[in-house]
N, C-alpha and C. Protein backbone atom coordinates (compact mmCIF):
# COMPACT_ATOMS: atom_id res chain seq x y z
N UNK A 1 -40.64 -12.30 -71.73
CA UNK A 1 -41.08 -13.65 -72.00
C UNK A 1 -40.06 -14.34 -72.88
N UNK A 2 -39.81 -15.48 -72.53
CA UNK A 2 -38.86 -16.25 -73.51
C UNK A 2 -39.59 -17.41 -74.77
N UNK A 3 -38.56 -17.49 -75.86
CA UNK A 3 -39.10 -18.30 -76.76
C UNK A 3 -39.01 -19.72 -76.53
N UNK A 4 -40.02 -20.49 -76.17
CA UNK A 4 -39.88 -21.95 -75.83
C UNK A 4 -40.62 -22.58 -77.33
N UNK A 5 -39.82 -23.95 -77.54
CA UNK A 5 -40.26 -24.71 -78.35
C UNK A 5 -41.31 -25.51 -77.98
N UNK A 6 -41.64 -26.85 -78.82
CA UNK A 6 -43.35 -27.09 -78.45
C UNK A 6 -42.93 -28.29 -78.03
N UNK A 7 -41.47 -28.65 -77.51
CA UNK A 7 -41.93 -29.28 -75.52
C UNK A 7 -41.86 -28.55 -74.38
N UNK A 8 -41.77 -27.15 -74.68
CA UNK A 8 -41.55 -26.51 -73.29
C UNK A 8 -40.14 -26.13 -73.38
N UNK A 9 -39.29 -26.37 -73.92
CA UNK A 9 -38.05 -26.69 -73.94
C UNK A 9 -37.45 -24.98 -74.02
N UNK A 10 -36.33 -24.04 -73.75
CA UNK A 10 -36.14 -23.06 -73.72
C UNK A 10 -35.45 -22.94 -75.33
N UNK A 11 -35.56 -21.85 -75.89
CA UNK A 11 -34.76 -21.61 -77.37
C UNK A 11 -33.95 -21.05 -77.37
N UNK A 12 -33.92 -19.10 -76.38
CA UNK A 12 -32.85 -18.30 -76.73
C UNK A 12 -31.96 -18.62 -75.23
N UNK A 13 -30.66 -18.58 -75.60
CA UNK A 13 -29.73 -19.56 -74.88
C UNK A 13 -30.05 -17.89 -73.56
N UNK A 14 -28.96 -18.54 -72.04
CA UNK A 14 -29.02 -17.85 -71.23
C UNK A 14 -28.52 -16.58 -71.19
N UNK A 15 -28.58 -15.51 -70.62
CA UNK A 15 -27.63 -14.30 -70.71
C UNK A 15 -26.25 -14.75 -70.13
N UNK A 16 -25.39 -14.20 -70.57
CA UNK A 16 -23.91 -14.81 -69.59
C UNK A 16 -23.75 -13.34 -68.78
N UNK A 17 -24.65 -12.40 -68.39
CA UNK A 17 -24.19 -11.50 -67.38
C UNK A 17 -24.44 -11.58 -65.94
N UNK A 18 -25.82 -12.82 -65.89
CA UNK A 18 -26.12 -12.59 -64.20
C UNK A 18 -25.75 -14.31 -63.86
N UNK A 19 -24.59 -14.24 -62.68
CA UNK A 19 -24.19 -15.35 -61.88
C UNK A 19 -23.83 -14.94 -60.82
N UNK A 20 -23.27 -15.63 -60.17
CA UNK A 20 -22.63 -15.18 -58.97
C UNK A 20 -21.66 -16.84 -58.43
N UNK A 21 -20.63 -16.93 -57.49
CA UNK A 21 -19.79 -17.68 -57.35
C UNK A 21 -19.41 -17.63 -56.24
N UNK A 22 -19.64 -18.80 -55.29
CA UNK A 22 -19.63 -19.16 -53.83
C UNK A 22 -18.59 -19.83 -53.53
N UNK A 23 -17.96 -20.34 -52.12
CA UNK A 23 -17.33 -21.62 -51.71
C UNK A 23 -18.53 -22.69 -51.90
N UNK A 24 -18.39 -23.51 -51.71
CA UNK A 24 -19.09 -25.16 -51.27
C UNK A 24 -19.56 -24.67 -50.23
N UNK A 25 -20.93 -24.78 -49.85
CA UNK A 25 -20.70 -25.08 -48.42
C UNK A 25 -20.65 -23.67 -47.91
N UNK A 26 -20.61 -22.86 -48.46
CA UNK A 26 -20.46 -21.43 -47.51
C UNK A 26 -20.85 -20.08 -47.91
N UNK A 27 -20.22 -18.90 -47.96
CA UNK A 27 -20.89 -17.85 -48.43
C UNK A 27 -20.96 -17.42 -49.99
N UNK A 28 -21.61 -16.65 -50.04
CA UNK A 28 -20.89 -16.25 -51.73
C UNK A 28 -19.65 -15.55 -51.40
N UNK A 29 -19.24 -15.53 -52.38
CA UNK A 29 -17.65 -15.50 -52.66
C UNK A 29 -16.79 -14.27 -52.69
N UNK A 30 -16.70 -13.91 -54.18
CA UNK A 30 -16.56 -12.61 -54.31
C UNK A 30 -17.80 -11.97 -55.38
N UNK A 31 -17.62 -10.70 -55.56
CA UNK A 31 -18.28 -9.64 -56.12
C UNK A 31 -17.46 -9.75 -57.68
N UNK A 32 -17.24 -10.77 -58.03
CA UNK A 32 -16.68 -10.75 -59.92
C UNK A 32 -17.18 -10.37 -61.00
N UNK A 33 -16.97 -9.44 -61.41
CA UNK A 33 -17.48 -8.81 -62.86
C UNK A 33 -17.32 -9.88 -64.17
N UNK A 34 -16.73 -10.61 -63.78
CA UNK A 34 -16.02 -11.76 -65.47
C UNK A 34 -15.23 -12.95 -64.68
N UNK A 35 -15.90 -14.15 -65.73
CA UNK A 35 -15.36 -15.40 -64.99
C UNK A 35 -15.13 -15.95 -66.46
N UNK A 36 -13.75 -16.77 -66.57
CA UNK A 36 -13.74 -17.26 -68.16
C UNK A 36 -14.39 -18.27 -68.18
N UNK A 37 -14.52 -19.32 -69.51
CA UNK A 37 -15.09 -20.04 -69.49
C UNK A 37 -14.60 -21.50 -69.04
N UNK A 38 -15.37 -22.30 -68.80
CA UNK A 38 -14.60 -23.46 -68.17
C UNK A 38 -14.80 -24.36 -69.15
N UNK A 39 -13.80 -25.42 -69.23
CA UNK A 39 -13.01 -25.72 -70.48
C UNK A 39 -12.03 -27.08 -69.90
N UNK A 40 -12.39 -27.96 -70.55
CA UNK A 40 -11.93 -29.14 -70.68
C UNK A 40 -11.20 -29.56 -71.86
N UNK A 41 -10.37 -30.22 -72.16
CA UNK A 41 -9.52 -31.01 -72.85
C UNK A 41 -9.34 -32.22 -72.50
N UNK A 42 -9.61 -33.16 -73.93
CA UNK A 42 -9.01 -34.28 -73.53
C UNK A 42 -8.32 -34.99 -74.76
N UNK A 43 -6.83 -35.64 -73.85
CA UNK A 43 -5.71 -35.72 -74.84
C UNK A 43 -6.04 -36.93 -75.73
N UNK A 44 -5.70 -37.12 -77.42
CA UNK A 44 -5.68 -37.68 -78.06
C UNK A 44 -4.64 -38.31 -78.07
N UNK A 45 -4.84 -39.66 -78.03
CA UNK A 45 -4.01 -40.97 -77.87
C UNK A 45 -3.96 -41.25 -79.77
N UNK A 46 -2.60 -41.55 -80.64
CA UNK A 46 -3.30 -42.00 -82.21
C UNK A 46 -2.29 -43.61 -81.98
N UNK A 47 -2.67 -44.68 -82.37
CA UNK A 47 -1.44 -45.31 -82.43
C UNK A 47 -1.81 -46.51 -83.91
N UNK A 48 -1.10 -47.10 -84.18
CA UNK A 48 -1.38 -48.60 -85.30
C UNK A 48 -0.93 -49.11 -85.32
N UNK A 49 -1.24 -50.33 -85.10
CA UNK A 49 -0.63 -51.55 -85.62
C UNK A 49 0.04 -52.34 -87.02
N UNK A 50 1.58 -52.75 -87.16
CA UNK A 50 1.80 -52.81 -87.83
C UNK A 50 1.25 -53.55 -89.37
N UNK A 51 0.32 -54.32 -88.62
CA UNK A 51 -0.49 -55.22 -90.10
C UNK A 51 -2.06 -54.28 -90.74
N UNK A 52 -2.11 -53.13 -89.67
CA UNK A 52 -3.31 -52.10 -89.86
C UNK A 52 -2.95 -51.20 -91.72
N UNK A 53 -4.16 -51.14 -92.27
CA UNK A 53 -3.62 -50.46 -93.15
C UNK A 53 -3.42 -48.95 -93.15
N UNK A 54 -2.77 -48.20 -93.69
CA UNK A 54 -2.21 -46.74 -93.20
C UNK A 54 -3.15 -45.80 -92.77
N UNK A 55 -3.96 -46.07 -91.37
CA UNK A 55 -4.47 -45.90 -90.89
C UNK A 55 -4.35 -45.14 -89.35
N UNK A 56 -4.38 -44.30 -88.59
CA UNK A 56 -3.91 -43.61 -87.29
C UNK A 56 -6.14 -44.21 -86.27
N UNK A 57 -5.49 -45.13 -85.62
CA UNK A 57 -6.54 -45.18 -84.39
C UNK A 57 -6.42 -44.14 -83.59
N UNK A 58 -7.40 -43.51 -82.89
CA UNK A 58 -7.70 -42.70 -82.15
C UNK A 58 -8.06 -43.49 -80.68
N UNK A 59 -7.54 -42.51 -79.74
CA UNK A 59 -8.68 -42.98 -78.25
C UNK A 59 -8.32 -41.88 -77.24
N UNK A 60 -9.08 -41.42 -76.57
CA UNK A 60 -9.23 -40.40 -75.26
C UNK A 60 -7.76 -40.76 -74.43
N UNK A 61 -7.37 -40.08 -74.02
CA UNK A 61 -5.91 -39.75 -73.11
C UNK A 61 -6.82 -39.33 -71.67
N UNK A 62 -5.78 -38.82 -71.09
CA UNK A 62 -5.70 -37.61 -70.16
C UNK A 62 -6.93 -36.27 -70.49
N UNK A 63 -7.46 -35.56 -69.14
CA UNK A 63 -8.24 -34.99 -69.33
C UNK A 63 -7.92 -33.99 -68.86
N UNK A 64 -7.65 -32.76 -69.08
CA UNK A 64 -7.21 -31.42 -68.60
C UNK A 64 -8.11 -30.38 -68.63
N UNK A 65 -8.47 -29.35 -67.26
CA UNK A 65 -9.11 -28.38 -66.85
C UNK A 65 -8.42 -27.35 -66.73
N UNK A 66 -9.08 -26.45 -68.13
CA UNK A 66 -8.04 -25.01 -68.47
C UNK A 66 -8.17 -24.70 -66.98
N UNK A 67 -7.01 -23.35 -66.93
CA UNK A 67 -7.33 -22.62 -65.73
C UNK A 67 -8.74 -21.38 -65.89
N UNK A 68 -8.93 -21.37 -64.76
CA UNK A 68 -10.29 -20.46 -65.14
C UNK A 68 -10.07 -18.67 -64.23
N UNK A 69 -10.02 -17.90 -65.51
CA UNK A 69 -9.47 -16.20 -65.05
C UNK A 69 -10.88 -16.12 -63.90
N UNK A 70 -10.70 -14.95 -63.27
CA UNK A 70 -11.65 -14.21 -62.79
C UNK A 70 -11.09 -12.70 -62.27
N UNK A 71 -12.06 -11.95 -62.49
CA UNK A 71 -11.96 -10.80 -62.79
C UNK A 71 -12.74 -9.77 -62.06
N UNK A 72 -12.06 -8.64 -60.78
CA UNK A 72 -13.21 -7.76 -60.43
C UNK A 72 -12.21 -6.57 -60.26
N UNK A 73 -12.97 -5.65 -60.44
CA UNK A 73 -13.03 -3.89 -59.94
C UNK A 73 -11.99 -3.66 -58.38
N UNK A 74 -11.13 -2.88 -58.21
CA UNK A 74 -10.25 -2.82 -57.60
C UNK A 74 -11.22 -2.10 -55.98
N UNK A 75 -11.14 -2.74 -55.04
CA UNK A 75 -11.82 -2.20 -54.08
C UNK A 75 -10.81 -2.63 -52.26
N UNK A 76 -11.42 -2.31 -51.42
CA UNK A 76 -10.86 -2.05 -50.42
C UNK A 76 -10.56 -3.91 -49.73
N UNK A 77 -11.68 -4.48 -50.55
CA UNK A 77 -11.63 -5.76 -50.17
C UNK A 77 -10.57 -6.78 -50.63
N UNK A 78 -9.60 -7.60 -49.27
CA UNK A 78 -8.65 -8.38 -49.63
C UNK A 78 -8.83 -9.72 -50.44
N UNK A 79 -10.29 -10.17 -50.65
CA UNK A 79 -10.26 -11.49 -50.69
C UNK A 79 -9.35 -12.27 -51.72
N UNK A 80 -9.42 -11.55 -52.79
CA UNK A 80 -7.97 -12.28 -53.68
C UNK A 80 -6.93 -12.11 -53.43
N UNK A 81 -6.34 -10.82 -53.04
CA UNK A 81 -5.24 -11.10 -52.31
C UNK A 81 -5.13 -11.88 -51.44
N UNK A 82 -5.76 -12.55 -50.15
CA UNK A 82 -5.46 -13.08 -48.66
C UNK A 82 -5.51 -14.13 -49.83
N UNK A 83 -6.65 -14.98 -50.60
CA UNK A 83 -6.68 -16.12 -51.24
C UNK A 83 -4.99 -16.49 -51.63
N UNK A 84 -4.40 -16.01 -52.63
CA UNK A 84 -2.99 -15.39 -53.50
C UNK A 84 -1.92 -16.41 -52.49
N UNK A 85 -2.20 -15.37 -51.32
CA UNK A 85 -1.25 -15.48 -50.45
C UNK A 85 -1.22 -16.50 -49.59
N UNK A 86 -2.14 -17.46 -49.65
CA UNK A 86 -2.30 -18.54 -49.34
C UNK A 86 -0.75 -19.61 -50.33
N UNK A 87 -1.18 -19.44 -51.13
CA UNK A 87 -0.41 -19.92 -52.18
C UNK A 87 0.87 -19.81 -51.91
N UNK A 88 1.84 -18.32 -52.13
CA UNK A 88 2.79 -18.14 -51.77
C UNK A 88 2.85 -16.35 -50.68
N UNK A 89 2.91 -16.15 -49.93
CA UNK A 89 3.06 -14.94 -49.25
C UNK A 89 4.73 -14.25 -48.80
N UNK A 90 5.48 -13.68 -49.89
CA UNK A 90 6.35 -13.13 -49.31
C UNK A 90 6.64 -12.49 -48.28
N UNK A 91 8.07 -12.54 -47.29
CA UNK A 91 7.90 -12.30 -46.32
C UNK A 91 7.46 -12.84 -45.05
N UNK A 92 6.95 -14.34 -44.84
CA UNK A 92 6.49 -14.90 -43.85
C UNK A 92 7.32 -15.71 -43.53
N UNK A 93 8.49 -16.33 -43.81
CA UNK A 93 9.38 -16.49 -43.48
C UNK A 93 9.41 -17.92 -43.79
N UNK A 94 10.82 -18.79 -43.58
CA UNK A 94 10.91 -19.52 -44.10
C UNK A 94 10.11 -21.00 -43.91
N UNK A 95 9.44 -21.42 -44.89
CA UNK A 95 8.50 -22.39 -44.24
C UNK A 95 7.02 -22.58 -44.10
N UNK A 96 6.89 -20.77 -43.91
CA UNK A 96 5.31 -20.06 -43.96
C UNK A 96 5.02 -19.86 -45.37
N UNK A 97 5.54 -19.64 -46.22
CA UNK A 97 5.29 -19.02 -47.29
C UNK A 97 4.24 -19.32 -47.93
N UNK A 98 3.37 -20.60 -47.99
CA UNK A 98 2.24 -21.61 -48.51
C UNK A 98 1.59 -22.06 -46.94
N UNK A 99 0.21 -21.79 -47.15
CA UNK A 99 -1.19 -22.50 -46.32
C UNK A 99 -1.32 -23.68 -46.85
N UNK A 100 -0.70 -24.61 -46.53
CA UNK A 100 -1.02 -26.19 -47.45
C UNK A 100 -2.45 -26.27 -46.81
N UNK A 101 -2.57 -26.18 -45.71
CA UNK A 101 -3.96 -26.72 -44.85
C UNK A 101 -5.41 -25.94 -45.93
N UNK A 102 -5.42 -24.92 -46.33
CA UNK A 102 -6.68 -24.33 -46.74
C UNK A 102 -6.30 -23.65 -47.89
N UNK A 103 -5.21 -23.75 -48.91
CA UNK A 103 -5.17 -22.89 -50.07
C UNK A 103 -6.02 -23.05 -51.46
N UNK A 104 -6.88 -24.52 -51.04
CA UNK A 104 -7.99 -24.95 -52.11
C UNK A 104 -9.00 -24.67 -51.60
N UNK A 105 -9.73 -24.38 -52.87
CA UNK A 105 -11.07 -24.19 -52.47
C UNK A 105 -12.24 -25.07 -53.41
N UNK A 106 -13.56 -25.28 -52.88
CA UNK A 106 -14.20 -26.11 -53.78
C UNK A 106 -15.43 -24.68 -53.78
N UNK A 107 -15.43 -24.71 -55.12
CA UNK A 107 -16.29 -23.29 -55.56
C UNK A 107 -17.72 -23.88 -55.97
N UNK A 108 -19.01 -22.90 -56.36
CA UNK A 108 -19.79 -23.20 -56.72
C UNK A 108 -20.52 -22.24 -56.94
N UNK A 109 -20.33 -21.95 -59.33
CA UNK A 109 -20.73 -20.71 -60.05
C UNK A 109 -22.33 -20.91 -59.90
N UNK A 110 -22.91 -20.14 -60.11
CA UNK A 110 -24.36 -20.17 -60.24
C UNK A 110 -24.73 -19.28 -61.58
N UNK A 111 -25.38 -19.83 -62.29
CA UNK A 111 -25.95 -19.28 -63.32
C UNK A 111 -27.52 -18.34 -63.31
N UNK A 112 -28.16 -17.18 -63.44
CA UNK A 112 -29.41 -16.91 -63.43
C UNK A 112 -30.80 -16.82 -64.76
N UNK A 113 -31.25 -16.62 -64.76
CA UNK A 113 -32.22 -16.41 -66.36
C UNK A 113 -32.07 -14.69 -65.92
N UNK A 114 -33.17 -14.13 -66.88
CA UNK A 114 -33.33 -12.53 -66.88
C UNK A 114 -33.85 -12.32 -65.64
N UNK A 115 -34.83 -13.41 -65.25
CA UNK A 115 -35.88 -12.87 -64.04
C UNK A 115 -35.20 -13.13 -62.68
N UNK A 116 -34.10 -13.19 -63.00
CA UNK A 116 -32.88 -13.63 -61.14
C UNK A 116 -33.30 -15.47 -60.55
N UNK A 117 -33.73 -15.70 -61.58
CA UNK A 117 -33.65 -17.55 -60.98
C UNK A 117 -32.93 -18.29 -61.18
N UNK A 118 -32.60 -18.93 -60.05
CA UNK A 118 -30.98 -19.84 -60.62
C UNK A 118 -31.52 -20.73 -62.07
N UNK A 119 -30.98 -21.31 -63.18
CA UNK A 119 -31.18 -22.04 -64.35
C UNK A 119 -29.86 -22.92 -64.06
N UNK A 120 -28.92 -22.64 -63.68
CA UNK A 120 -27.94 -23.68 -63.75
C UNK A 120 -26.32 -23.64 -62.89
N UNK A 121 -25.87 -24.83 -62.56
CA UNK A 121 -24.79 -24.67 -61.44
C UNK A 121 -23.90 -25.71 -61.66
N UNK A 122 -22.55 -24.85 -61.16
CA UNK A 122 -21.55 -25.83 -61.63
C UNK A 122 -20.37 -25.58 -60.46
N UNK A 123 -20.28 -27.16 -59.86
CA UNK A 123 -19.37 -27.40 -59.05
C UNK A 123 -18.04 -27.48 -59.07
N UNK A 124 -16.90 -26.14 -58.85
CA UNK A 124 -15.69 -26.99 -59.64
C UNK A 124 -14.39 -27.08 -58.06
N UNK A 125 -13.43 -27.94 -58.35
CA UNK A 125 -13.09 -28.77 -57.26
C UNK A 125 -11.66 -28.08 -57.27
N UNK A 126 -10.91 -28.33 -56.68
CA UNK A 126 -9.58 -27.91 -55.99
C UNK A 126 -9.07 -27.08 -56.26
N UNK A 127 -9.60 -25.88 -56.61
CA UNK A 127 -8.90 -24.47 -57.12
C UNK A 127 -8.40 -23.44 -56.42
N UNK A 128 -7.23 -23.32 -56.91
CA UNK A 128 -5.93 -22.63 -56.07
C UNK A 128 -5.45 -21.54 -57.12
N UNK A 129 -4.88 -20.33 -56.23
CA UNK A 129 -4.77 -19.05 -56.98
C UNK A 129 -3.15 -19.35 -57.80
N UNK A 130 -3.12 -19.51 -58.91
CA UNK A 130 -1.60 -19.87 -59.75
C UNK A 130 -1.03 -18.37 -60.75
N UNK A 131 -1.85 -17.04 -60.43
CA UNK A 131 -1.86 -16.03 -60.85
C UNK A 131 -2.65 -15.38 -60.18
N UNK A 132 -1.98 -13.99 -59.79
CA UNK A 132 -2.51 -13.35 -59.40
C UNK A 132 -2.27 -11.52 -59.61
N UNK A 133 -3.28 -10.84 -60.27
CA UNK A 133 -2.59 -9.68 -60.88
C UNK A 133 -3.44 -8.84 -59.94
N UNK A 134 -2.78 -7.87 -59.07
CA UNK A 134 -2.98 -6.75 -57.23
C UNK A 134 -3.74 -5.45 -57.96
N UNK A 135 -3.28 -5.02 -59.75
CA UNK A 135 -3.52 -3.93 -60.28
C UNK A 135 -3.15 -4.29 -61.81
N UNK A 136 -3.83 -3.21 -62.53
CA UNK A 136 -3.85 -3.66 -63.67
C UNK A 136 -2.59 -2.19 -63.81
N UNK A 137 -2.41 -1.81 -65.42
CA UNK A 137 -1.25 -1.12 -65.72
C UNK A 137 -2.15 0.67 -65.41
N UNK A 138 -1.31 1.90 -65.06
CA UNK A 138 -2.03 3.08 -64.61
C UNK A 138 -1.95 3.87 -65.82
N UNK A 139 -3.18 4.47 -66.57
CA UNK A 139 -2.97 5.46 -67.37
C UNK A 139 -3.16 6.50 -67.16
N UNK A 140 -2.99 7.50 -66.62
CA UNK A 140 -3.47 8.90 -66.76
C UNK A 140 -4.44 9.43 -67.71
N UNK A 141 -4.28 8.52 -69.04
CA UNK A 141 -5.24 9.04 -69.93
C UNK A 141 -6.41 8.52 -70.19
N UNK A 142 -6.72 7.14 -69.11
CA UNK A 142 -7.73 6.28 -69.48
C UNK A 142 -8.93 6.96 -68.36
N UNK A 143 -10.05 6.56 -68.75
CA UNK A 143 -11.31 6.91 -68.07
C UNK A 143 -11.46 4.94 -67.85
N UNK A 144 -11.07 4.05 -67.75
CA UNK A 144 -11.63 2.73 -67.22
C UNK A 144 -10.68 2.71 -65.33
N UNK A 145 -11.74 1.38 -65.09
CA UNK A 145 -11.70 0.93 -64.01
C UNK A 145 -10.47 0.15 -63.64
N UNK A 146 -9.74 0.12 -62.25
CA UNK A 146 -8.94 -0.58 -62.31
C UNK A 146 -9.30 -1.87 -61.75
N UNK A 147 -8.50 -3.18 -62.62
CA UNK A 147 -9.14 -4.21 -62.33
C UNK A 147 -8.30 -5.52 -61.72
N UNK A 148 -8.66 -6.09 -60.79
CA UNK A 148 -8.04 -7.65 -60.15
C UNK A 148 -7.93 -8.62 -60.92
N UNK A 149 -7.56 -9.59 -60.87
CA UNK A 149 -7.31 -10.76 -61.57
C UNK A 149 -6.93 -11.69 -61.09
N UNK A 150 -7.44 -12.77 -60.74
CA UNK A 150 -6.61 -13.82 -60.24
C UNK A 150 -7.07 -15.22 -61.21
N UNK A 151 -5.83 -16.20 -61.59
CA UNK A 151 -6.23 -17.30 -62.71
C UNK A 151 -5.96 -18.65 -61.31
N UNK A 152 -7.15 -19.34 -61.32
CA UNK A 152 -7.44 -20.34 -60.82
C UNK A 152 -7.09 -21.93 -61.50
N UNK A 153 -6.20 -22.38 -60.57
CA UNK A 153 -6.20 -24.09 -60.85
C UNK A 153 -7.02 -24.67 -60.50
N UNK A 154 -7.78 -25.72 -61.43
CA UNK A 154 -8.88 -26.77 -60.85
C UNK A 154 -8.53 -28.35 -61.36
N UNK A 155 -9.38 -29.14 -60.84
CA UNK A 155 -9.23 -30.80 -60.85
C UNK A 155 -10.40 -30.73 -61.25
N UNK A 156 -11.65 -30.03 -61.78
CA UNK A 156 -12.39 -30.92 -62.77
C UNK A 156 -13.34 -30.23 -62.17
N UNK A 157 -14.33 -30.00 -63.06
CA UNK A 157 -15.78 -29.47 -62.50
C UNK A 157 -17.19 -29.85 -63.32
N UNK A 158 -18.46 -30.19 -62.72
CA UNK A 158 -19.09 -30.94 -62.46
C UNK A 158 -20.57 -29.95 -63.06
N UNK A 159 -21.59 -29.97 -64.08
CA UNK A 159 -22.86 -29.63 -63.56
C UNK A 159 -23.83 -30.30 -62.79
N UNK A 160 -23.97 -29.21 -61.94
CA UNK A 160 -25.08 -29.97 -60.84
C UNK A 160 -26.30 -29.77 -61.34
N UNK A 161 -26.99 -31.25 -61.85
CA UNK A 161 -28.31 -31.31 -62.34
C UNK A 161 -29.41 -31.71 -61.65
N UNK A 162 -28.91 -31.40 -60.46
CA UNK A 162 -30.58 -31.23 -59.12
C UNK A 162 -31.05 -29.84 -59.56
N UNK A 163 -30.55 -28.71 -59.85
CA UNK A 163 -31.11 -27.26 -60.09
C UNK A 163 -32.86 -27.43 -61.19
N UNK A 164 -34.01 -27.49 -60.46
CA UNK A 164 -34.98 -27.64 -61.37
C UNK A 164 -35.29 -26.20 -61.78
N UNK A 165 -35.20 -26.84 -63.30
CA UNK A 165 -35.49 -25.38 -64.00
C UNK A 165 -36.67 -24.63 -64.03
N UNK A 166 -36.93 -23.38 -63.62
CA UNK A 166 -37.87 -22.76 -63.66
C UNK A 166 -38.89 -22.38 -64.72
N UNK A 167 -40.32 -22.78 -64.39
CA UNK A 167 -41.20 -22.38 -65.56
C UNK A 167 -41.30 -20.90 -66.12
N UNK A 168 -40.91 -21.03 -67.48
CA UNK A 168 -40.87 -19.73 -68.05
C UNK A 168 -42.10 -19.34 -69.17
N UNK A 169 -42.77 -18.53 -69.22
CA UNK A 169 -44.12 -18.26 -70.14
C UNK A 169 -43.28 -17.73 -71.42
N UNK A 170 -43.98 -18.78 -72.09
CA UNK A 170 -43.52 -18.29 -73.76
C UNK A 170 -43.46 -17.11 -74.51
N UNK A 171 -42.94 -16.75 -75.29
CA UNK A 171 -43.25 -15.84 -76.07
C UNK A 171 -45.03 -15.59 -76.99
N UNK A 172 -44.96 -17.24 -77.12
CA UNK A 172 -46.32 -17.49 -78.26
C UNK A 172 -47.88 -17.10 -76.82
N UNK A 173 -47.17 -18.02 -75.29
CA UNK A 173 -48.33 -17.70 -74.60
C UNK A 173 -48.97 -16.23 -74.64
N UNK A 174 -50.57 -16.32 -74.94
CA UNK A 174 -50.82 -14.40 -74.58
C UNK A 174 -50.91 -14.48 -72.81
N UNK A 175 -50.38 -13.11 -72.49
CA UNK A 175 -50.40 -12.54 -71.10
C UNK A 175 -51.43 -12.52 -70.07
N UNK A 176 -51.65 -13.44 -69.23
CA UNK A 176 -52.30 -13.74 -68.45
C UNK A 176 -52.81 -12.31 -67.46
């Protein structure tokens, strides 16, 4: 049961372990263990006028969308690689090397609560593979997993606030 305040309103924030991450429009995606966070910037403009007293004005610039990592378990499946190689594919000769036609993709993360219901979704737009790591480094002495990586370019991403949030029974409600 979760702790809601006395509009209904949710208190303890979401888990960040259950999501999952689709195309637009199409299947789910991949199987990602870790997605970073998405992250905006926006550039500070300062300027003054000479009769201003020693004073720096401020105003919003340019708006920049970190790149966003993602991260899974090394398995038989190409999809970050074939993605990668969209981008640049050595070896295809001169000319081939970049899919201009399909190397973006328009994604769409999904967020869950504990009980597997979507709570929240976020649309993000033209993201193209600008890193891509095939294997991580080999230890002989390590007992961990080996892991993928690929860091994604985007043009801006969006929460989609059609997702109606699901009724959750309080902590204070007694058990029906």
């Amino acid at each position: 049961m979760t702790q809601l305040n006395l509009s209904g309103q949710r208190v303890v924030p979401y888990a960040g372990h259950k999501f999952r991450i689709k195309e637009i429009g199409g299947d789910y995606f991949f199987a990602v263990n870790k997605i970073s966070a998405l992250s905006r910037t926006v550039e500070v403009m300062e300027y003054r006028e000479g009769g201003d007293p020693s004073l720096m004005r401020k105003s919003p610039g340019q708006a920049k969308y970190e790149p966003i990592t993602m991260e899974r378990g090394v398995t038989n499946n190409p999809q970050f690689e074939q993605w990668a190689n969209k981008v640049w594919n050595y070896g295809e000769g001169l000319g081939a090397e970049v899919s201009l036609a399909d190397f973006r993709k328009q994604l769409y993360l999904e967020i869950y609560n504990e009980a597997g219901q979507l709570v929240l979704g976020y649309r993000i737009y033209q993201c193209w593979v600008s890193e891509f790591r095939a294997f991580p480094d080999l230890d002989a002495g390590s007992s961990a997993f080996a892991i993928q990586t690929i860091k994604l370019e985007n043009e801006g991403w969006e929460r989609d606030y059609d997702i109606t949030v699901p009724d959750e029974p309080s902590l204070t409600e007694p058990a029906a």
